[in-house]
C-alpha atoms as a PDB file:
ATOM      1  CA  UNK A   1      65.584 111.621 -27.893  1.00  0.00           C
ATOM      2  CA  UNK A   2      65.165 109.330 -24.917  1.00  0.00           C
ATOM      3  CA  UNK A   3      64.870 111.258 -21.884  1.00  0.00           C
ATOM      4  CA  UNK A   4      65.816 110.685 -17.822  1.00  0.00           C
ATOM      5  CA  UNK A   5      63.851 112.974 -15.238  1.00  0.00           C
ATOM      6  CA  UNK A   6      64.765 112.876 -11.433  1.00  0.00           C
ATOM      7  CA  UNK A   7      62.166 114.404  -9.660  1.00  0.00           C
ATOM      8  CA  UNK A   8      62.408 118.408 -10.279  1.00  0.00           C
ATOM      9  CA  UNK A   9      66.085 118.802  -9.868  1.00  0.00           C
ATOM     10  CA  UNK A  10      67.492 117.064 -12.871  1.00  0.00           C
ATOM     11  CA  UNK A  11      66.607 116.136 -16.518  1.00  0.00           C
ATOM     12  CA  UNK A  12      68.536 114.505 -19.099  1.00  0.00           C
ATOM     13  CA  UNK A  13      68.379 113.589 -22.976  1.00  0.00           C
ATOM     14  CA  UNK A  14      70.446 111.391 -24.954  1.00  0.00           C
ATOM     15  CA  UNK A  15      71.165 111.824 -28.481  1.00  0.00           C
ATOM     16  CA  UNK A  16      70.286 115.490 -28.315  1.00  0.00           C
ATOM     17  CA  UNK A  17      72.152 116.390 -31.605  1.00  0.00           C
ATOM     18  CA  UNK A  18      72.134 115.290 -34.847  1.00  0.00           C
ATOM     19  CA  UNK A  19      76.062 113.328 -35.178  1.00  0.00           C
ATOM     20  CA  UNK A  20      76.673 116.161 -38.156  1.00  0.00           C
ATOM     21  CA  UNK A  21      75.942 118.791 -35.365  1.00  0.00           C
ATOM     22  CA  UNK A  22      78.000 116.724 -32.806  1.00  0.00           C
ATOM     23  CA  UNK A  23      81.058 116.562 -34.959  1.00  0.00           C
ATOM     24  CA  UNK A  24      80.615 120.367 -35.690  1.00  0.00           C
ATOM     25  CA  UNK A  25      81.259 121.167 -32.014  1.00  0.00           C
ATOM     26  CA  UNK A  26      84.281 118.306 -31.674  1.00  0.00           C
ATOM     27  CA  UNK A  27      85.677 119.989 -34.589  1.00  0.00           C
ATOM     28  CA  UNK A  28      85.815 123.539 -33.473  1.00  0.00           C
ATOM     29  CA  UNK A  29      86.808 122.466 -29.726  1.00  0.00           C
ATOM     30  CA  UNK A  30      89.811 120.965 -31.677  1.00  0.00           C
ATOM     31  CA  UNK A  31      90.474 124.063 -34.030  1.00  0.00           C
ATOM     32  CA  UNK A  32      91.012 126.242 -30.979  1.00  0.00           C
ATOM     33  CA  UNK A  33      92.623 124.135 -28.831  1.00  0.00           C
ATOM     34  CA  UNK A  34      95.303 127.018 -27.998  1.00  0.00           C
ATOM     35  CA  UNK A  35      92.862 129.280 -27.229  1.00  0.00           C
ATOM     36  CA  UNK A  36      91.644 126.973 -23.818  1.00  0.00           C
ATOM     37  CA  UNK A  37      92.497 129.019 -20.670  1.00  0.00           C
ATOM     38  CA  UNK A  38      92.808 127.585 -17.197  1.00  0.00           C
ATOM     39  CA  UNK A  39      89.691 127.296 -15.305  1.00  0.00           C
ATOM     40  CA  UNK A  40      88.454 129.788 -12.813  1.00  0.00           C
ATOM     41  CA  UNK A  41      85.770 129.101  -9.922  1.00  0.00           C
ATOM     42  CA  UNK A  42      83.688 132.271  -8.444  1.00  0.00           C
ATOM     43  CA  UNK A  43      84.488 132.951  -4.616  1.00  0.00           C
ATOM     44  CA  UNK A  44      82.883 135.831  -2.526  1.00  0.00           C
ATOM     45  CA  UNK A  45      84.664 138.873  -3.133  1.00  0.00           C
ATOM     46  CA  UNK A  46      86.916 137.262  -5.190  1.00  0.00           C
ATOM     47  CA  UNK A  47      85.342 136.437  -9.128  1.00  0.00           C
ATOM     48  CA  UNK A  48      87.114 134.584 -11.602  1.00  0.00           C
ATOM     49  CA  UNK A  49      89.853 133.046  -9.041  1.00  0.00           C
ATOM     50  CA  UNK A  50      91.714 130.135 -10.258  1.00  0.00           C
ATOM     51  CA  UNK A  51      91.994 127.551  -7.445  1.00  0.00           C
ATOM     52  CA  UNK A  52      92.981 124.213  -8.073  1.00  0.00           C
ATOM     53  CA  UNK A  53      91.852 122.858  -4.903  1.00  0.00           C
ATOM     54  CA  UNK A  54      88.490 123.096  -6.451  1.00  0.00           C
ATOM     55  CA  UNK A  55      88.718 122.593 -10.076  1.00  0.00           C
ATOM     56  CA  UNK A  56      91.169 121.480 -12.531  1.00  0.00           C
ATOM     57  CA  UNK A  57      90.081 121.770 -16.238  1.00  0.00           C
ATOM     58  CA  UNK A  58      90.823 124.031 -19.315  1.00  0.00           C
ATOM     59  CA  UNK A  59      87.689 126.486 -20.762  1.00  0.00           C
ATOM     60  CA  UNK A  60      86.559 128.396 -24.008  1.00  0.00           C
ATOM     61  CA  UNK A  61      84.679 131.445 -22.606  1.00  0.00           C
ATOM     62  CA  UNK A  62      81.790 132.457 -24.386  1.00  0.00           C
ATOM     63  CA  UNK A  63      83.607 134.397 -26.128  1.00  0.00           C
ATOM     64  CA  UNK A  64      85.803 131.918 -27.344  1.00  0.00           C
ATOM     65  CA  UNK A  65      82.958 129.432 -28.124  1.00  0.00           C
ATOM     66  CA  UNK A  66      81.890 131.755 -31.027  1.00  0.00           C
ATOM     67  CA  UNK A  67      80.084 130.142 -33.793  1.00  0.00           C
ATOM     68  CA  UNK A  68      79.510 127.219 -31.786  1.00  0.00           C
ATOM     69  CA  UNK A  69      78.066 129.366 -29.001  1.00  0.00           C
ATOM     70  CA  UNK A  70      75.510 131.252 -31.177  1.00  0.00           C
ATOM     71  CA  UNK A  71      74.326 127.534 -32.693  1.00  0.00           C
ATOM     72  CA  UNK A  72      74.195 126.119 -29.282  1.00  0.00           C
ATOM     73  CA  UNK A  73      71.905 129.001 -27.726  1.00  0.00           C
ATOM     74  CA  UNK A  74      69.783 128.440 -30.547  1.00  0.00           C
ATOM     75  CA  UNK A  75      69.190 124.118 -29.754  1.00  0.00           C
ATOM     76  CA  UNK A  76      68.518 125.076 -25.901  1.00  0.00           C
ATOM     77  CA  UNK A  77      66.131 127.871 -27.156  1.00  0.00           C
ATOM     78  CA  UNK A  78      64.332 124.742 -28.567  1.00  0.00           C
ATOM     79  CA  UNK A  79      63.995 122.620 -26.143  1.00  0.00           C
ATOM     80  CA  UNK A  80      63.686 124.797 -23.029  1.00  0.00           C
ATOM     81  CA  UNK A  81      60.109 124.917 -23.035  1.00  0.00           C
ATOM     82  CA  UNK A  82      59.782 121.226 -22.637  1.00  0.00           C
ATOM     83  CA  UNK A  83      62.629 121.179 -20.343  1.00  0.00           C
ATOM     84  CA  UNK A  84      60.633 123.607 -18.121  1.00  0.00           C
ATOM     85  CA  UNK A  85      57.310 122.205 -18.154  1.00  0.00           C
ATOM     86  CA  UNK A  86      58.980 118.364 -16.999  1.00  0.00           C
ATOM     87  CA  UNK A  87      60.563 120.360 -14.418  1.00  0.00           C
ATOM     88  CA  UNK A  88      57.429 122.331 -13.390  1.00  0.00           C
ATOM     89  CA  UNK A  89      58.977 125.459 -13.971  1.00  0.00           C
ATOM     90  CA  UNK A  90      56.734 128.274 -15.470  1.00  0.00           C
ATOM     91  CA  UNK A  91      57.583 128.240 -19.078  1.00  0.00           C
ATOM     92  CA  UNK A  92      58.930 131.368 -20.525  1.00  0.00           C
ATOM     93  CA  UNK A  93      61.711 133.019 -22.668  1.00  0.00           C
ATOM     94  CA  UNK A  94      65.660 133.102 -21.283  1.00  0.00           C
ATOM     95  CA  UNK A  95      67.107 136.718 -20.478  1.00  0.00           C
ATOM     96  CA  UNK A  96      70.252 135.194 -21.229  1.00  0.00           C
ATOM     97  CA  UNK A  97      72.301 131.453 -21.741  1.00  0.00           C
ATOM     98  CA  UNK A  98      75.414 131.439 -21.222  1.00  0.00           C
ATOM     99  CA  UNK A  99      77.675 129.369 -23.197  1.00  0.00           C
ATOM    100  CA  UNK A 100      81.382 127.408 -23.026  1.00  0.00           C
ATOM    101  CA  UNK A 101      83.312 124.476 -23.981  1.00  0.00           C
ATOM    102  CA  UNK A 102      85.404 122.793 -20.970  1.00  0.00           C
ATOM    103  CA  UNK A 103      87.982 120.467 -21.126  1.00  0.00           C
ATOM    104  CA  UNK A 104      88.414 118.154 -18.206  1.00  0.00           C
ATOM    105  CA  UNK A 105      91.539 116.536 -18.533  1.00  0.00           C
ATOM    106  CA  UNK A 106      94.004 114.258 -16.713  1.00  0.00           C
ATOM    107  CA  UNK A 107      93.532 114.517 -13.004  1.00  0.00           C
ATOM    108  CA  UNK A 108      91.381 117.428 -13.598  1.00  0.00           C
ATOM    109  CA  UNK A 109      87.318 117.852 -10.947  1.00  0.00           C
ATOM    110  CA  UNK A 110      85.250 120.158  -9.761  1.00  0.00           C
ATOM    111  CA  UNK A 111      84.730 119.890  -5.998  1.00  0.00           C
ATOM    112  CA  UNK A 112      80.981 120.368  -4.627  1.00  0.00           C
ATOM    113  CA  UNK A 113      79.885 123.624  -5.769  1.00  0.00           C
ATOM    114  CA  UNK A 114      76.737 125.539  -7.163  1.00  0.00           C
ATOM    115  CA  UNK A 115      75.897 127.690 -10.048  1.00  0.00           C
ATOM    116  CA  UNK A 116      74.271 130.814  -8.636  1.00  0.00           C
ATOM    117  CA  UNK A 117      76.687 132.925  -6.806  1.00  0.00           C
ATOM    118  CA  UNK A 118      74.818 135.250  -4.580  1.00  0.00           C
ATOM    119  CA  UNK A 119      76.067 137.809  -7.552  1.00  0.00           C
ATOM    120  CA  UNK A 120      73.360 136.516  -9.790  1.00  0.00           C
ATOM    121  CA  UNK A 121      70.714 137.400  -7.049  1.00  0.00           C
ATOM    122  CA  UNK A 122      68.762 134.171  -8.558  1.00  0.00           C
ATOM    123  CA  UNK A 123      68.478 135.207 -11.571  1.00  0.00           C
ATOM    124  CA  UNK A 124      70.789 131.685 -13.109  1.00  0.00           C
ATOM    125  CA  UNK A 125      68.347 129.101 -12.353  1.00  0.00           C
ATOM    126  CA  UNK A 126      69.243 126.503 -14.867  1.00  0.00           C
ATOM    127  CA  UNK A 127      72.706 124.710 -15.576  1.00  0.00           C
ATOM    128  CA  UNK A 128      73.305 122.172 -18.444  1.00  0.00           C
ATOM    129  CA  UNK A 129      76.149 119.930 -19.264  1.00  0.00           C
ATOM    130  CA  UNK A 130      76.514 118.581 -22.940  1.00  0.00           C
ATOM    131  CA  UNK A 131      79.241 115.343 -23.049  1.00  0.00           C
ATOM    132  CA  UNK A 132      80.696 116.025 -26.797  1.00  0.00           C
ATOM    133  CA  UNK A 133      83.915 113.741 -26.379  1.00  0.00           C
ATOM    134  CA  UNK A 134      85.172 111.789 -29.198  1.00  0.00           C
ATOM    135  CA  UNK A 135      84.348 107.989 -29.559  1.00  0.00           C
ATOM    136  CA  UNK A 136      85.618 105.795 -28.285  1.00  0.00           C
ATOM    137  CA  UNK A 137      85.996 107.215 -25.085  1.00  0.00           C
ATOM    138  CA  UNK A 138      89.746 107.650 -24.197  1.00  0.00           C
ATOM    139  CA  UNK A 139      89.443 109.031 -20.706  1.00  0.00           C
ATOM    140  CA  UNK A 140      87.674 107.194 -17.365  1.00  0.00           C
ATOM    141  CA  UNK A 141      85.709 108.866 -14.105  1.00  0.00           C
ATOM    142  CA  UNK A 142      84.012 112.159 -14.916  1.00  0.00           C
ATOM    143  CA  UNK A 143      80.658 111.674 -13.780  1.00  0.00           C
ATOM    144  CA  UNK A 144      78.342 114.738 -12.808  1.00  0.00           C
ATOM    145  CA  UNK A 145      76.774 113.960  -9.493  1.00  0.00           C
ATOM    146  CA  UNK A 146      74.013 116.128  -8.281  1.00  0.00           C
ATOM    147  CA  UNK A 147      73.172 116.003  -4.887  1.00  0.00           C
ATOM    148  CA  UNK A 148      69.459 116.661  -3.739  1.00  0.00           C
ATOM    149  CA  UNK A 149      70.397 119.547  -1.712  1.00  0.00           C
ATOM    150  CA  UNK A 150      70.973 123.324  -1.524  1.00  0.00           C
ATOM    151  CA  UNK A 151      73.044 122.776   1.287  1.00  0.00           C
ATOM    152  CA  UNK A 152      76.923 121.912   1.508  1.00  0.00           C
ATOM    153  CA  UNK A 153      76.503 121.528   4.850  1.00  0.00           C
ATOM    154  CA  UNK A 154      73.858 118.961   4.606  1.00  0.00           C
ATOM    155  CA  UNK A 155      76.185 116.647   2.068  1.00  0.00           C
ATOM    156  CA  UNK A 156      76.964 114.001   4.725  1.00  0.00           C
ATOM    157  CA  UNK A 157      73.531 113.878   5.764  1.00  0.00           C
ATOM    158  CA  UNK A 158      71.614 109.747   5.347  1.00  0.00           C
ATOM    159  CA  UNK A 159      68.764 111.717   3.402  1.00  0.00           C
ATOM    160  CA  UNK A 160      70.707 113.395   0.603  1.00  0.00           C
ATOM    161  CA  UNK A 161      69.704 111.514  -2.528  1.00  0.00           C
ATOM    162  CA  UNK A 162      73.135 111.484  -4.856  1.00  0.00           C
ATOM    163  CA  UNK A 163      71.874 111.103  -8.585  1.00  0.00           C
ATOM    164  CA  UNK A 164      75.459 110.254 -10.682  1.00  0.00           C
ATOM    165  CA  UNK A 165      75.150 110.537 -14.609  1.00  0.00           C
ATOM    166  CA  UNK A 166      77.662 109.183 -16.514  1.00  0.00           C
ATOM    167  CA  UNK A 167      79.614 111.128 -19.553  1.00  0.00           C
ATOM    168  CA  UNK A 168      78.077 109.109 -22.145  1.00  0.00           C
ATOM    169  CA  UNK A 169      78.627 110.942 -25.843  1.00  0.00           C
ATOM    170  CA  UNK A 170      75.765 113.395 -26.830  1.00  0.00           C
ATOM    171  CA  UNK A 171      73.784 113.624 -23.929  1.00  0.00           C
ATOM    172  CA  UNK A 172      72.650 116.475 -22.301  1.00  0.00           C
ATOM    173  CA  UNK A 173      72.134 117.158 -18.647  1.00  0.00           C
ATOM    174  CA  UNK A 174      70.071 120.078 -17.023  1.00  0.00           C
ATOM    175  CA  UNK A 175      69.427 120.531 -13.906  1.00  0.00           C
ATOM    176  CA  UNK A 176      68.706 123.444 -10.829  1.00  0.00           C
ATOM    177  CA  UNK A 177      71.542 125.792 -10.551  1.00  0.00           C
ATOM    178  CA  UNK A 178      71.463 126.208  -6.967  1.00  0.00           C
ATOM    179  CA  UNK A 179      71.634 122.305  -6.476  1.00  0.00           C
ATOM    180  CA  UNK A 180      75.247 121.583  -5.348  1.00  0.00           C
ATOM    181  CA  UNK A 181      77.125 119.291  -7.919  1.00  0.00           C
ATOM    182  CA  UNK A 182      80.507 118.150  -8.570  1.00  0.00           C
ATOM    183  CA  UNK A 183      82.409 116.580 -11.534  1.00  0.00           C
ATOM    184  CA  UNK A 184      84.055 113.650 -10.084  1.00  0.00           C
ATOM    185  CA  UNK A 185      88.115 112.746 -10.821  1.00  0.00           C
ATOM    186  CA  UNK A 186      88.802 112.307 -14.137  1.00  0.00           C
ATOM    187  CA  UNK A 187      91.830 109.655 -15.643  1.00  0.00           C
ATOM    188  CA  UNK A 188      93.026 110.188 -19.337  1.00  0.00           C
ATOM    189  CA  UNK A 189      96.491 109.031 -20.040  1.00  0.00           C
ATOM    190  CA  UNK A 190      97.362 111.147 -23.175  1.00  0.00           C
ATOM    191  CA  UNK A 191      96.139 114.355 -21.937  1.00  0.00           C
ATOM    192  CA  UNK A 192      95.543 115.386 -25.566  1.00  0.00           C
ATOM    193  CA  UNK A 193      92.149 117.870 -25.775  1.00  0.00           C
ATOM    194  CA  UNK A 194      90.897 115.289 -28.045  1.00  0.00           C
ATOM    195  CA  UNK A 195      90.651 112.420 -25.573  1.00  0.00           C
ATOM    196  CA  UNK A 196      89.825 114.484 -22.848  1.00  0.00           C
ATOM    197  CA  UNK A 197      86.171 114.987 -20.941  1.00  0.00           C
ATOM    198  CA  UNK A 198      84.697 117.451 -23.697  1.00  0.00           C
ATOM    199  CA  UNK A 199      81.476 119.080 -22.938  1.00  0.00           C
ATOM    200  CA  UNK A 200      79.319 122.374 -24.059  1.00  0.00           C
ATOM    201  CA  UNK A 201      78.158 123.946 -20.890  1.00  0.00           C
ATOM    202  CA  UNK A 202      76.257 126.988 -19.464  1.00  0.00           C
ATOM    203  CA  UNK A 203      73.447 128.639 -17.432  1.00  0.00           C
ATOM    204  CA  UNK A 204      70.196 130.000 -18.522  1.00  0.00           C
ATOM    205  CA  UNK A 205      68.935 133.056 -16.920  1.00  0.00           C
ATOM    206  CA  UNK A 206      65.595 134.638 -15.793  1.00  0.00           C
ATOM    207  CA  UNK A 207      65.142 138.093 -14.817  1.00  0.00           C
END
């Protein structure tokens, strides 16, 4: 795997799966394709609210994700202890990752945002993003942009580093939970799940 480190806030491998493993997860994203739900975002006071002012895509809860949840868990299991140590985080075991598939479709973002909601009390700490989309890539925009602050307030400021990675197919992306991020504007003509911005995502936890 080649990897991409930005400081301590973000890390990223490519080729993180085997293309047997990757074509797994394609395959069962397309098998339940009616099972997608609308995507929610987490407000205070209000959990699991679907706004889309903020974000436009289609989910498989972890629930849904099933078989390919339990195999997934089990590949960032692997590699979290090197993903730790590069990030000088202590290394140690997950309480908990939480896994789903999202579908980011025509027209479909996610506005700045962060991971931990003051419900989690710190305890998500880590976020990863998996791009599984077919290839060739039938849909344009979709980056993940991390910016290199807490803060939304502090977004416009000159000193906010903006670190943009690109949906490129089997590469993985973690980074700090409580960084704010967005999923930029995505363009896909068909619409169909199978061209859209497919990607295995989820928090790890620490109690």
């Amino acid at each position: 795997m080649n990897t991409m480190k930005v400081d301590q806030i973000l890390l990223a491998f490519d080729q993180f799966l085997m293309p047997t493993e990757l074509d797994f997860i394609t395959e069962y994203a397309m098998k339940m394709e009616k099972t997608f739900s609308p995507a929610t975002t987490v407000q205070m006071g209000r959990p699991g609210t679907r706004d889309t002012a903020r974000r436009r895509a289609s989910v498989l809860t972890e629930v849904g994700a099933g078989e390919v949840g339990k195999f997934f868990r089990a590949r960032i299991e692997q590699a979290l202890p090197s993903v730790l140590q590069d990030l000088q985080l202590p290394v140690r075991r997950a309480s908990r990752i939480s896994v789903q598939i999202t579908s980011t479709g025509d027209r479909g973002f996610y506005k700045p945002h962060v991971d931990n909601s003051p419900q989690d009390s710190n305890r998500r700490v880590l976020s990863f993003v998996y791009f599984c989309h077919r290839y060739p890539v039938s849909f344009q925009g979709g980056e993940l942009r991390v910016f290199s602050t807490r803060s939304h307030a502090e977004l416009t400021n000159p000193g906010v580093q903006v670190h943009a990675i690109s949906p490129e197919q089997n590469r993985i992306v973690f980074f700090m939970s409580d960084f704010v991020h967005e999923i930029c504007p995505v363009v896909c003509s068909s619409n169909r799940l199978a061209d859209t911005r497919l990607t295995v995502n989820g928090w790890i936890y620490f109690d």
